[in-house]
PDB file of N, CA and C in Angstrom:
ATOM      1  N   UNK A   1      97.241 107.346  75.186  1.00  0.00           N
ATOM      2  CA  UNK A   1      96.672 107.137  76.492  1.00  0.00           C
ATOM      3  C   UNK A   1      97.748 106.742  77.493  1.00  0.00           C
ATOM      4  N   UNK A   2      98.350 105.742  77.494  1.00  0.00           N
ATOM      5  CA  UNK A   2      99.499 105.273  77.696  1.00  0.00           C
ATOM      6  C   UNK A   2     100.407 106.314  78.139  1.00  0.00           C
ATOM      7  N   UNK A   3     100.985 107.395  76.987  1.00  0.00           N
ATOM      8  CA  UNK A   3     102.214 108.614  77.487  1.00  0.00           C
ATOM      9  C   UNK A   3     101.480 109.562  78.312  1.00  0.00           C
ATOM     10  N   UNK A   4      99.828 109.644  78.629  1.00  0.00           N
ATOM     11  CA  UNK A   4      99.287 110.435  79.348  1.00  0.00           C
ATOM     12  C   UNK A   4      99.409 110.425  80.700  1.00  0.00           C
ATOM     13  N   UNK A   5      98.980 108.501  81.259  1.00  0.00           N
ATOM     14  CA  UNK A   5      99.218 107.823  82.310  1.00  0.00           C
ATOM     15  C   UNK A   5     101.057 108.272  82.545  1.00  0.00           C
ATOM     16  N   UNK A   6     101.635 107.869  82.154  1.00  0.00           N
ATOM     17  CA  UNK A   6     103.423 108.059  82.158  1.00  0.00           C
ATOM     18  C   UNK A   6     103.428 110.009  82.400  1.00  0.00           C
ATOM     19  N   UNK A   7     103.018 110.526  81.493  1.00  0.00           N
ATOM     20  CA  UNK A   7     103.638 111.593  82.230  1.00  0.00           C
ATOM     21  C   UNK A   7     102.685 112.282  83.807  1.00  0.00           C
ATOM     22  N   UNK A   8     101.495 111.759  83.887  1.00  0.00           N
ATOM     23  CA  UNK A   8     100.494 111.936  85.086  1.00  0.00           C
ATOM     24  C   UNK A   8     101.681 111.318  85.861  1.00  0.00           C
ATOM     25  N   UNK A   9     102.222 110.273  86.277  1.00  0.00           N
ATOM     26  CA  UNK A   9     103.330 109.408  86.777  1.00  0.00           C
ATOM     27  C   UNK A   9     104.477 110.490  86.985  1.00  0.00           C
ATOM     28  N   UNK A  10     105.170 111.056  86.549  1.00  0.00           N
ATOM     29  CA  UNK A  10     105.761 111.600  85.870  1.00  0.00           C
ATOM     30  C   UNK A  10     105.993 113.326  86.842  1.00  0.00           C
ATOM     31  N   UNK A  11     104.781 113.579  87.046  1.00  0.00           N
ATOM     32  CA  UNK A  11     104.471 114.892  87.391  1.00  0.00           C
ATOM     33  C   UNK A  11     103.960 114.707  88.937  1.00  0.00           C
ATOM     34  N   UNK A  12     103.343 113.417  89.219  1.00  0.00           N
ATOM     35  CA  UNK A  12     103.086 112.955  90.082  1.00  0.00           C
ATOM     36  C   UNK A  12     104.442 112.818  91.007  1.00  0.00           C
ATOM     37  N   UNK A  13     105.273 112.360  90.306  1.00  0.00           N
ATOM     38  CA  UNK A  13     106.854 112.407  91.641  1.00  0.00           C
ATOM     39  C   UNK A  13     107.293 113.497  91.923  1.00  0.00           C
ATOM     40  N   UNK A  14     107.012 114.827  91.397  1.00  0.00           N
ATOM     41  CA  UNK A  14     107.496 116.408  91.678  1.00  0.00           C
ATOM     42  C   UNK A  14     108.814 116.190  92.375  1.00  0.00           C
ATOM     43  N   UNK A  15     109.105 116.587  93.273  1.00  0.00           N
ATOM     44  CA  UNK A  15     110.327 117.096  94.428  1.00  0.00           C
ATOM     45  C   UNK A  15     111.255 115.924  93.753  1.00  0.00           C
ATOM     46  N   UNK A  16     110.997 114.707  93.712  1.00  0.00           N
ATOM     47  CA  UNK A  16     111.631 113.388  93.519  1.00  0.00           C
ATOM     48  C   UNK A  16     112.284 113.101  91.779  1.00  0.00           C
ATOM     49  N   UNK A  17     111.423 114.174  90.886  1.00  0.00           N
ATOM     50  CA  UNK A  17     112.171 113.955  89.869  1.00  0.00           C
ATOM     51  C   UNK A  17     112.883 115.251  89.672  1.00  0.00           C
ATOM     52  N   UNK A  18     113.008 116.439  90.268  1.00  0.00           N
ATOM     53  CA  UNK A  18     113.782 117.398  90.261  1.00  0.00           C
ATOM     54  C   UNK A  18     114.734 116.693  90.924  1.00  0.00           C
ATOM     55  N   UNK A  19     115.293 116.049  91.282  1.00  0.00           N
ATOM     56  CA  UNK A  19     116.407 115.524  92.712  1.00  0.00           C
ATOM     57  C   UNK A  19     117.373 114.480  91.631  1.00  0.00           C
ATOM     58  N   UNK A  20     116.270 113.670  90.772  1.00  0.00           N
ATOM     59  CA  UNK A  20     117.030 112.833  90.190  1.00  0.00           C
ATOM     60  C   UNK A  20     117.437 113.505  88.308  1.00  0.00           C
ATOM     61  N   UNK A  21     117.149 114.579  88.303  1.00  0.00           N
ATOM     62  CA  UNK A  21     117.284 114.987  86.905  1.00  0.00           C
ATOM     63  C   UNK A  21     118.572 114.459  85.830  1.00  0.00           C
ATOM     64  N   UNK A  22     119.924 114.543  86.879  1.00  0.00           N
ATOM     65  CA  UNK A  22     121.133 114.207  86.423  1.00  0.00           C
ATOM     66  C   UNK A  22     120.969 112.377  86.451  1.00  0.00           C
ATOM     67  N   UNK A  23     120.462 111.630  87.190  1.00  0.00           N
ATOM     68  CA  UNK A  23     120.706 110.424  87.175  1.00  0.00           C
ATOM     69  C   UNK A  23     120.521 109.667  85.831  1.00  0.00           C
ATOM     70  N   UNK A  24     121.228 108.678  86.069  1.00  0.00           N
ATOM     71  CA  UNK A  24     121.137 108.094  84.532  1.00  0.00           C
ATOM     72  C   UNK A  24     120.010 106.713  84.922  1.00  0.00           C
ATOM     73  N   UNK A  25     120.050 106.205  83.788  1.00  0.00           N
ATOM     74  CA  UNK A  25     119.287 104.645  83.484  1.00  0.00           C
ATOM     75  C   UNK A  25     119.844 104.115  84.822  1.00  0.00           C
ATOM     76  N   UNK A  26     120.531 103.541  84.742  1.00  0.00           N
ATOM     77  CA  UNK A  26     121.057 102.162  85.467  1.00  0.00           C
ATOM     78  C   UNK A  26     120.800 102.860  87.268  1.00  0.00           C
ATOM     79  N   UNK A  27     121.383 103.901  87.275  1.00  0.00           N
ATOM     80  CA  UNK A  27     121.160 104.576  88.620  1.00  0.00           C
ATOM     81  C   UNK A  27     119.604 104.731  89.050  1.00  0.00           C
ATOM     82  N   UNK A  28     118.650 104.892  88.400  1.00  0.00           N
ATOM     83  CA  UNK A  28     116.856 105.051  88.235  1.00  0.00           C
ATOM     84  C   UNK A  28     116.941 103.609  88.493  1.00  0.00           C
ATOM     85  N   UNK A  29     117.688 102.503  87.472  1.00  0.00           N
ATOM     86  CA  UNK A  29     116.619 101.385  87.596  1.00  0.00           C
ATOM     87  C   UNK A  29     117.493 100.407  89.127  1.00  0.00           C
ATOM     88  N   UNK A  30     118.676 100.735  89.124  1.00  0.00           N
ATOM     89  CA  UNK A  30     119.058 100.407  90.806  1.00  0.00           C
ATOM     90  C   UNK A  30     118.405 100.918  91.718  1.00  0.00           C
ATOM     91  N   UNK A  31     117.758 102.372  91.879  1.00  0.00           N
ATOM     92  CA  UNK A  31     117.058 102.204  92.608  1.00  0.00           C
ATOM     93  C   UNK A  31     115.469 102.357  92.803  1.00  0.00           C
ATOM     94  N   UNK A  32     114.678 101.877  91.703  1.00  0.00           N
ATOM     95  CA  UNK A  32     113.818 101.478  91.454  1.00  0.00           C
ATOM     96  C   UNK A  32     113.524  99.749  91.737  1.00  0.00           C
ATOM     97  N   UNK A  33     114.830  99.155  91.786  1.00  0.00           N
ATOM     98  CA  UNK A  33     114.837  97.866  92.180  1.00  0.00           C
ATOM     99  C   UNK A  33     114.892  97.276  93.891  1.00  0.00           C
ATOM    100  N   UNK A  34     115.864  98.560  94.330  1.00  0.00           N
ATOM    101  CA  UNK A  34     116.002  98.596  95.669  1.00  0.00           C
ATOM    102  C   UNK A  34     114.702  98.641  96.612  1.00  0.00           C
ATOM    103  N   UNK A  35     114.340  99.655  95.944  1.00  0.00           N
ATOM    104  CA  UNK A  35     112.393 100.208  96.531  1.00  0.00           C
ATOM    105  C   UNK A  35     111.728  99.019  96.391  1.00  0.00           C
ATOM    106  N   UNK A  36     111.664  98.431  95.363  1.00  0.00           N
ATOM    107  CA  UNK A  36     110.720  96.947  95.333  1.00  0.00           C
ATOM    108  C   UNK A  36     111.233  96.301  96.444  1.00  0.00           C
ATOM    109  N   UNK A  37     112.301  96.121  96.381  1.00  0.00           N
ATOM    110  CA  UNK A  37     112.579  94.853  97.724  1.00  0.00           C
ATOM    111  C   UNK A  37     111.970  94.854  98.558  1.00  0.00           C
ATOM    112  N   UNK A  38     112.401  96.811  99.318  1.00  0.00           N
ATOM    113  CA  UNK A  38     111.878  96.564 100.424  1.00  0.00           C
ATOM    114  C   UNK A  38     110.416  97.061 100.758  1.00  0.00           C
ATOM    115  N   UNK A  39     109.590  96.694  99.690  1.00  0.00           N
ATOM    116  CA  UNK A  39     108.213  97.290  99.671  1.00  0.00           C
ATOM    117  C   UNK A  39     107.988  98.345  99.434  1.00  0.00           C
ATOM    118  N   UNK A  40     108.703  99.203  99.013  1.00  0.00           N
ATOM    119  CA  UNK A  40     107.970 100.481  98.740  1.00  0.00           C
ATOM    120  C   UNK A  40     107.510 101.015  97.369  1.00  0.00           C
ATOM    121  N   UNK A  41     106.328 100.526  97.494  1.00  0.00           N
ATOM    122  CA  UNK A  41     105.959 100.258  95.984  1.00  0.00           C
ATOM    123  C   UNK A  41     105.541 101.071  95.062  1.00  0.00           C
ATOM    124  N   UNK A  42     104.939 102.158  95.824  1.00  0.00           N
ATOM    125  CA  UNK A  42     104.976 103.848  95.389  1.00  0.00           C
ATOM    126  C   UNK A  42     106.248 104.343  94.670  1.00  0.00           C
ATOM    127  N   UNK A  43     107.084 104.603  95.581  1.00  0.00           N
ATOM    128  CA  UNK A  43     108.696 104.898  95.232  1.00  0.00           C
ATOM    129  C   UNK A  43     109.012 103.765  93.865  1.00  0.00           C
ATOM    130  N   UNK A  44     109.076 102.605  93.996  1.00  0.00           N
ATOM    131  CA  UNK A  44     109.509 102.232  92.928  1.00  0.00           C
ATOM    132  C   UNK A  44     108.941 101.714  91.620  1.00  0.00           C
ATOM    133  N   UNK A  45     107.153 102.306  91.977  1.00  0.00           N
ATOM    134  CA  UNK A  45     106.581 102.505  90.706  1.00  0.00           C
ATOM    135  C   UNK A  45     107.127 103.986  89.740  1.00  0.00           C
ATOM    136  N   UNK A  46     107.548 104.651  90.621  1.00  0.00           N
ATOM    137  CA  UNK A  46     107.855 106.109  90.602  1.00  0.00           C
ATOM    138  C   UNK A  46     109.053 106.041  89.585  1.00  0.00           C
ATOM    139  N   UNK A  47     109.778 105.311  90.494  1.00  0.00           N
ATOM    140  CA  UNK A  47     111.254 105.174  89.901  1.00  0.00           C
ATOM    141  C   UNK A  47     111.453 104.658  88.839  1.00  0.00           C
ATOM    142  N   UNK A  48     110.951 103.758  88.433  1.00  0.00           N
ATOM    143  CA  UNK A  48     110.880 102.699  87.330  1.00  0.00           C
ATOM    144  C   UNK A  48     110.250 103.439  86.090  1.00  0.00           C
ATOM    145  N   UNK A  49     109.363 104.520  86.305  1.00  0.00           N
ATOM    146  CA  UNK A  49     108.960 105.099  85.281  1.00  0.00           C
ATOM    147  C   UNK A  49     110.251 106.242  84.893  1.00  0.00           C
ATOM    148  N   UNK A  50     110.776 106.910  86.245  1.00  0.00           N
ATOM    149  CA  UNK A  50     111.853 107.784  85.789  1.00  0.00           C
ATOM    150  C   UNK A  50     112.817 106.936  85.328  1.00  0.00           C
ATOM    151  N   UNK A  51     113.183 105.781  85.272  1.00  0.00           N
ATOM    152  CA  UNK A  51     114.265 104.731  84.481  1.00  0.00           C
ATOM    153  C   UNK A  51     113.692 105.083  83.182  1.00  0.00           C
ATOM    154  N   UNK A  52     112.392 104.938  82.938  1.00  0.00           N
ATOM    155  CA  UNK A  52     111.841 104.477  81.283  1.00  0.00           C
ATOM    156  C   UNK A  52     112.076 105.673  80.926  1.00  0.00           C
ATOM    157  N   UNK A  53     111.577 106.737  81.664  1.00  0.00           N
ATOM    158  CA  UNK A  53     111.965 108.375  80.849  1.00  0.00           C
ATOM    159  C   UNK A  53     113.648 108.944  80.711  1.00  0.00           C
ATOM    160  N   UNK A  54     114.279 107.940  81.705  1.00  0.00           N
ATOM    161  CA  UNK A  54     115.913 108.344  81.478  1.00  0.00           C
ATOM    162  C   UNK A  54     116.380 107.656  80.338  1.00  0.00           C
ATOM    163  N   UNK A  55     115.701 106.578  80.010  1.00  0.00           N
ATOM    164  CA  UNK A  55     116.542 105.058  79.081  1.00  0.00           C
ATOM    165  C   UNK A  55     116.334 106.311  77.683  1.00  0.00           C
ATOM    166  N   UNK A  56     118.020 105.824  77.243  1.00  0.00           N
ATOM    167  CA  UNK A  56     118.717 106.143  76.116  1.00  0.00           C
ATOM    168  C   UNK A  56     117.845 104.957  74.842  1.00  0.00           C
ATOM    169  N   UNK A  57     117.136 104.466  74.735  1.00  0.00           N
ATOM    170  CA  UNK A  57     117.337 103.333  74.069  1.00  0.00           C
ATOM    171  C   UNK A  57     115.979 102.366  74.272  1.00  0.00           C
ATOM    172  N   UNK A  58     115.505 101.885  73.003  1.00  0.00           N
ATOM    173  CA  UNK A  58     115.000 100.501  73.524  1.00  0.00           C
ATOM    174  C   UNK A  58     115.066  99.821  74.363  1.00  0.00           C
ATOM    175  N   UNK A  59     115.856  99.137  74.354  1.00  0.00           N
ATOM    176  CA  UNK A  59     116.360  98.074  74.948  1.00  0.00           C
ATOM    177  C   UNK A  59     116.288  98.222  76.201  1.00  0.00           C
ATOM    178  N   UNK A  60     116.656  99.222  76.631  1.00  0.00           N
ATOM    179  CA  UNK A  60     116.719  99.771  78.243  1.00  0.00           C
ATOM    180  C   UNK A  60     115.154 100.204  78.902  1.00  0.00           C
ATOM    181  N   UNK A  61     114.146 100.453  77.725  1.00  0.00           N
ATOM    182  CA  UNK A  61     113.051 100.956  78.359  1.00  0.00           C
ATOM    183  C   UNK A  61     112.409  99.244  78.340  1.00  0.00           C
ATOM    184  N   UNK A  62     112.252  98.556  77.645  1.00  0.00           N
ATOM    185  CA  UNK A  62     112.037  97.289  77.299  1.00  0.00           C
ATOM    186  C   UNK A  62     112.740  96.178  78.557  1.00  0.00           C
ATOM    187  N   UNK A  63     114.085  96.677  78.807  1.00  0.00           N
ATOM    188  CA  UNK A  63     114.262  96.450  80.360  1.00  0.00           C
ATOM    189  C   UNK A  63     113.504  96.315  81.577  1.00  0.00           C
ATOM    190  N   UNK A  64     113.174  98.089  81.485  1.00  0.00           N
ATOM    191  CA  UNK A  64     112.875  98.774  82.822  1.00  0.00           C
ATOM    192  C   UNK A  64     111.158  98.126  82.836  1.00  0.00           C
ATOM    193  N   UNK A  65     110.537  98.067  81.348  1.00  0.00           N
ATOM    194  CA  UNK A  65     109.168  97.701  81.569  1.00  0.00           C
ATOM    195  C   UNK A  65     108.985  96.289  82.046  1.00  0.00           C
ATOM    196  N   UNK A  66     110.206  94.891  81.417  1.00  0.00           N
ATOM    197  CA  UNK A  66     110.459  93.960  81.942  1.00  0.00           C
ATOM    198  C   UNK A  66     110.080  93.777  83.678  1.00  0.00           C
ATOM    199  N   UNK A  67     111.343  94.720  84.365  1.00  0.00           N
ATOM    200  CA  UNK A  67     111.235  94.312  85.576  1.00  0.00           C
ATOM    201  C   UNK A  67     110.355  95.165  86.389  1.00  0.00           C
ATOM    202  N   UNK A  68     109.757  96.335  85.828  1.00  0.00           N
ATOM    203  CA  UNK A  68     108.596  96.931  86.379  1.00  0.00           C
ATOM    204  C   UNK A  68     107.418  95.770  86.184  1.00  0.00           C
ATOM    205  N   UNK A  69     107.074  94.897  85.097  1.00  0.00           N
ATOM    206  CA  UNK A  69     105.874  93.870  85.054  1.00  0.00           C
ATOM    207  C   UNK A  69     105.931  92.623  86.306  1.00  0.00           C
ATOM    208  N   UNK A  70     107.759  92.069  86.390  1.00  0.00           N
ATOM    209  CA  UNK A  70     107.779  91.220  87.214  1.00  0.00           C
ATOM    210  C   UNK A  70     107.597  91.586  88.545  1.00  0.00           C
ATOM    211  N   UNK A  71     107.611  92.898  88.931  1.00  0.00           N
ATOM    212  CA  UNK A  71     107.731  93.884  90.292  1.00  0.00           C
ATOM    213  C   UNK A  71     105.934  93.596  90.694  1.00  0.00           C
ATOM    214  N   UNK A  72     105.205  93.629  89.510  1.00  0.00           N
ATOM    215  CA  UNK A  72     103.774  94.081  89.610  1.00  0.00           C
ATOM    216  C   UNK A  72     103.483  92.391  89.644  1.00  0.00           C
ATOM    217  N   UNK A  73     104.178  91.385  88.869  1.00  0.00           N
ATOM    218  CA  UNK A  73     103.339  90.217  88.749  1.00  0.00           C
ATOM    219  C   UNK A  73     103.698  89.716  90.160  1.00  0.00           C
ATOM    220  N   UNK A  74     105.061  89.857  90.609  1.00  0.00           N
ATOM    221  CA  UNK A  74     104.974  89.480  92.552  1.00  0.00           C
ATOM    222  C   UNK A  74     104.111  89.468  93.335  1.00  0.00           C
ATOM    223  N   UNK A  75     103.736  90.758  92.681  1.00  0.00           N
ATOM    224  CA  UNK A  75     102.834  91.391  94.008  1.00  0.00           C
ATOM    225  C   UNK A  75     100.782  90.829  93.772  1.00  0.00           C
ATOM    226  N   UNK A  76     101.270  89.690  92.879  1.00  0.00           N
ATOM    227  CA  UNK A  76     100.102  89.599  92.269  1.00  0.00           C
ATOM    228  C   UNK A  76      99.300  90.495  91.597  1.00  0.00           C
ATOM    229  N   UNK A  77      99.307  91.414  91.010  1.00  0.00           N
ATOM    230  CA  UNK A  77      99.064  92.199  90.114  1.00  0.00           C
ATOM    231  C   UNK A  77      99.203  92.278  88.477  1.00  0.00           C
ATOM    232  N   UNK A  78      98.337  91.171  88.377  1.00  0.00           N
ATOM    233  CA  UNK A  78      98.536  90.591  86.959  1.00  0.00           C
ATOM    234  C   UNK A  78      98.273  91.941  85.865  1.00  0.00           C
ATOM    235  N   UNK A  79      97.281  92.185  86.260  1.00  0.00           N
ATOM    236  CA  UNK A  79      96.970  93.319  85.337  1.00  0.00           C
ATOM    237  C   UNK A  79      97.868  94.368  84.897  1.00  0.00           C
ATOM    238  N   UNK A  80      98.618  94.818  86.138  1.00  0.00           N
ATOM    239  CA  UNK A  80      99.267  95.770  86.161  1.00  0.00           C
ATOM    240  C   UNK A  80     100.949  95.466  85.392  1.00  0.00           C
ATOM    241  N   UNK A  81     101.069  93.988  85.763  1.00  0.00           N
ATOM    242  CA  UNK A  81     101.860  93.752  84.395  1.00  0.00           C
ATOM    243  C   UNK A  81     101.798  93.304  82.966  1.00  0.00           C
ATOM    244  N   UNK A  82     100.357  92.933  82.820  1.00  0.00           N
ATOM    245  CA  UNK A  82      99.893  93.118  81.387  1.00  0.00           C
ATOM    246  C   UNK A  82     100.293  94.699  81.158  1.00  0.00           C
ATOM    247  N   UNK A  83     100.052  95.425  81.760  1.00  0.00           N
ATOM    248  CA  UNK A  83     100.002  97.190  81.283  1.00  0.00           C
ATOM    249  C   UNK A  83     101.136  97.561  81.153  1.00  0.00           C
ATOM    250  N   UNK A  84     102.077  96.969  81.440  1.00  0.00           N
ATOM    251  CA  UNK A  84     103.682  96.963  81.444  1.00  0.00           C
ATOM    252  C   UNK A  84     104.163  96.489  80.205  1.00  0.00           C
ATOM    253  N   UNK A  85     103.912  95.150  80.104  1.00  0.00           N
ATOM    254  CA  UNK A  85     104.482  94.500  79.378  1.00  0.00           C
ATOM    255  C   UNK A  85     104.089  95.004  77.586  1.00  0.00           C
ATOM    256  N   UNK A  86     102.768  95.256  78.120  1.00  0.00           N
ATOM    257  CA  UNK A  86     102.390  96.024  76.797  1.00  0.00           C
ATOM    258  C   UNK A  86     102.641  96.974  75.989  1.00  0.00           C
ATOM    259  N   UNK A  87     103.407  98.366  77.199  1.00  0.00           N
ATOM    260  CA  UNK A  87     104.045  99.361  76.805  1.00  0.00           C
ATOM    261  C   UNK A  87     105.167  98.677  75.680  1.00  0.00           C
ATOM    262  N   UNK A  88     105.331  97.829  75.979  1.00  0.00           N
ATOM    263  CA  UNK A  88     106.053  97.153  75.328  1.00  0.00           C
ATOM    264  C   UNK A  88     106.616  97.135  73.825  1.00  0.00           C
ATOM    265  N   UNK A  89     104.562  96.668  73.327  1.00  0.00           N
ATOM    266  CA  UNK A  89     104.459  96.744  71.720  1.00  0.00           C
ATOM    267  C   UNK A  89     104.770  97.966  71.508  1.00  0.00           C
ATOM    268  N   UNK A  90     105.234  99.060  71.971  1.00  0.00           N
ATOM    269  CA  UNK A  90     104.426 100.664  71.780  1.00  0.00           C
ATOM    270  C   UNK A  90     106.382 101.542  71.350  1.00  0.00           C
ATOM    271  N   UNK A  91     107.134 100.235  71.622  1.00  0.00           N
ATOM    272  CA  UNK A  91     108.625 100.632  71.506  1.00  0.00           C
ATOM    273  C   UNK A  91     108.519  99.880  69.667  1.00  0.00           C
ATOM    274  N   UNK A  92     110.107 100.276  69.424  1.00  0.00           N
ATOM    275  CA  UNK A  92     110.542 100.144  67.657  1.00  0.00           C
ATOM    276  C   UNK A  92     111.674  99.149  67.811  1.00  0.00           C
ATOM    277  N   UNK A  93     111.631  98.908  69.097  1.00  0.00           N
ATOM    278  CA  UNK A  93     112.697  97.734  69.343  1.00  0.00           C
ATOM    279  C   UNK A  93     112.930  97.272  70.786  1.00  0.00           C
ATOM    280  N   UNK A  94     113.907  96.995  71.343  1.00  0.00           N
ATOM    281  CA  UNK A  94     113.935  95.999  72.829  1.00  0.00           C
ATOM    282  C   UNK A  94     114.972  95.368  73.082  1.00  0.00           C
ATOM    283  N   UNK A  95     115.370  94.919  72.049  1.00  0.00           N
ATOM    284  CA  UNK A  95     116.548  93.953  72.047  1.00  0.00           C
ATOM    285  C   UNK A  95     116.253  92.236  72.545  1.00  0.00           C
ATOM    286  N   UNK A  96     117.716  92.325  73.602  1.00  0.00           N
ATOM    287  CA  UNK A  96     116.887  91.234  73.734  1.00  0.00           C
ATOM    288  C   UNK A  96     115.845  91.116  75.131  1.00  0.00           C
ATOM    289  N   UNK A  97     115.634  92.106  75.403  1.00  0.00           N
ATOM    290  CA  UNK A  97     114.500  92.219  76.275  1.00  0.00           C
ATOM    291  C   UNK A  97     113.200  91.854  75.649  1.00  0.00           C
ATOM    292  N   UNK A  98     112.858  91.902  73.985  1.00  0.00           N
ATOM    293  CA  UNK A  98     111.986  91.994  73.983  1.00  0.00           C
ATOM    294  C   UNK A  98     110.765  90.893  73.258  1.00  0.00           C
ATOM    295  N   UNK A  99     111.906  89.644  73.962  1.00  0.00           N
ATOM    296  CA  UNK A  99     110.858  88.251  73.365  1.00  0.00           C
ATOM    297  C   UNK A  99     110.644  87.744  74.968  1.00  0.00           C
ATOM    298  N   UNK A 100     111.198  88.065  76.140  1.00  0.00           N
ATOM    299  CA  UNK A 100     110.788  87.611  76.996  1.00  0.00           C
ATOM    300  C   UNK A 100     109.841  88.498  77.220  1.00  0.00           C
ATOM    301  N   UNK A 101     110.047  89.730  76.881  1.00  0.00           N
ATOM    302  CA  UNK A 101     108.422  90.297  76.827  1.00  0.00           C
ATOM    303  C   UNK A 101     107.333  90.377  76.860  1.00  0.00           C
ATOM    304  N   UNK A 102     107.605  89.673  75.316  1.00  0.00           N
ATOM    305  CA  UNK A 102     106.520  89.336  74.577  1.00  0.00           C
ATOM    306  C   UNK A 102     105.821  88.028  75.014  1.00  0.00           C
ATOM    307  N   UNK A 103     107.103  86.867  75.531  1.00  0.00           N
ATOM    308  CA  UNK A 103     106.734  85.381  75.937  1.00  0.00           C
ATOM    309  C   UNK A 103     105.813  85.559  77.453  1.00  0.00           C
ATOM    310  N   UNK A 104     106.074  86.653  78.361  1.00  0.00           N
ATOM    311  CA  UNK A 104     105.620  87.021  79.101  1.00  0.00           C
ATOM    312  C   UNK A 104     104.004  87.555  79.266  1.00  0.00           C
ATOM    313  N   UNK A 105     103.978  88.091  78.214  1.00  0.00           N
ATOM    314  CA  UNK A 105     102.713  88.724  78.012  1.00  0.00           C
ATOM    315  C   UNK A 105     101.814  87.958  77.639  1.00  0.00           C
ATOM    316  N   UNK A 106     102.120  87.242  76.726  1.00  0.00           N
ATOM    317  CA  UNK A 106     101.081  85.801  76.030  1.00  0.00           C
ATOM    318  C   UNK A 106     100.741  85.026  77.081  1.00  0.00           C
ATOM    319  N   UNK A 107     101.788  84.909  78.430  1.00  0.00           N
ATOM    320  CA  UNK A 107     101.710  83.733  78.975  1.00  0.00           C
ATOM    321  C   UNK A 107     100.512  84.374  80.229  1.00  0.00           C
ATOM    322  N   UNK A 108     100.247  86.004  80.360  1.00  0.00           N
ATOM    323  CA  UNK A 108      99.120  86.587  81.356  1.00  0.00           C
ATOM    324  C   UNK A 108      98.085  87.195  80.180  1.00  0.00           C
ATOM    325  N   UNK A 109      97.933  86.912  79.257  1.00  0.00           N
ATOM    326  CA  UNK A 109      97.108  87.938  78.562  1.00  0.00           C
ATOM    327  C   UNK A 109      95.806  87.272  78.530  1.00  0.00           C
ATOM    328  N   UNK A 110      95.681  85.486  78.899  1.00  0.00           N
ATOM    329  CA  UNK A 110      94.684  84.769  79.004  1.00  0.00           C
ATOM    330  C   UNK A 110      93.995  84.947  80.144  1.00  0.00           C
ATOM    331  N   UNK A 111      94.658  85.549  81.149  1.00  0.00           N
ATOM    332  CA  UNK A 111      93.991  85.526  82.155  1.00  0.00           C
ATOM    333  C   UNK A 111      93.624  86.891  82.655  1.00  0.00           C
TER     334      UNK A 111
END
């Protein structure tokens, strides 16, 4: 259900993920971070998912879901970083992304 939502996401950025095809992780999640700042929360829901589909690695998607949850818990959108943080369980690893994760998730999953 989950990779359905992600690639709907996914297909949903058209023009925007043909543009970024070559970009790597860190370049997706710089500017997926940039877009949050300055509100544009479309764009860097957008972006943040093309980070998770660029990340080489655990650890890096376990990252990107990290600061995609804190992006969503700002904005008061608890839910929407439960749904984040959760993608979470759905990785084979994280590193060390993935006890603040987890400490994260326990600490909204009550509410």
């Amino acid at each position: 259900m989950i990779a359905r939502v992600a690639l709907l996401m996914l297909l949903a950025a058209g023009p925007a993920l043909a543009q970024d095809a070559g970009a790597d992780f860190g370049t997706l999640l710089g500017r997926a971070d940039g877009l949050a700042r300055t509100g544009q929360i479309e764009a860097s829901e957008r972006a943040y998912e093309q980070a998770i589909a660029a990340a080489t690695s655990d650890e890096e998607r376990a990252q990107a879901l990290w600061l995609l949850a804190n992006g969503r818990r700002g904005r008061g959108d608890e839910a929407g970083a439960v749904e984040a943080l959760a993608r979470v369980l759905e990785l084979e690893g994280g590193g060390a992304w993935l006890a603040p994760c987890l400490a994260q998730l326990a600490a909204l999953a009550p509410r």
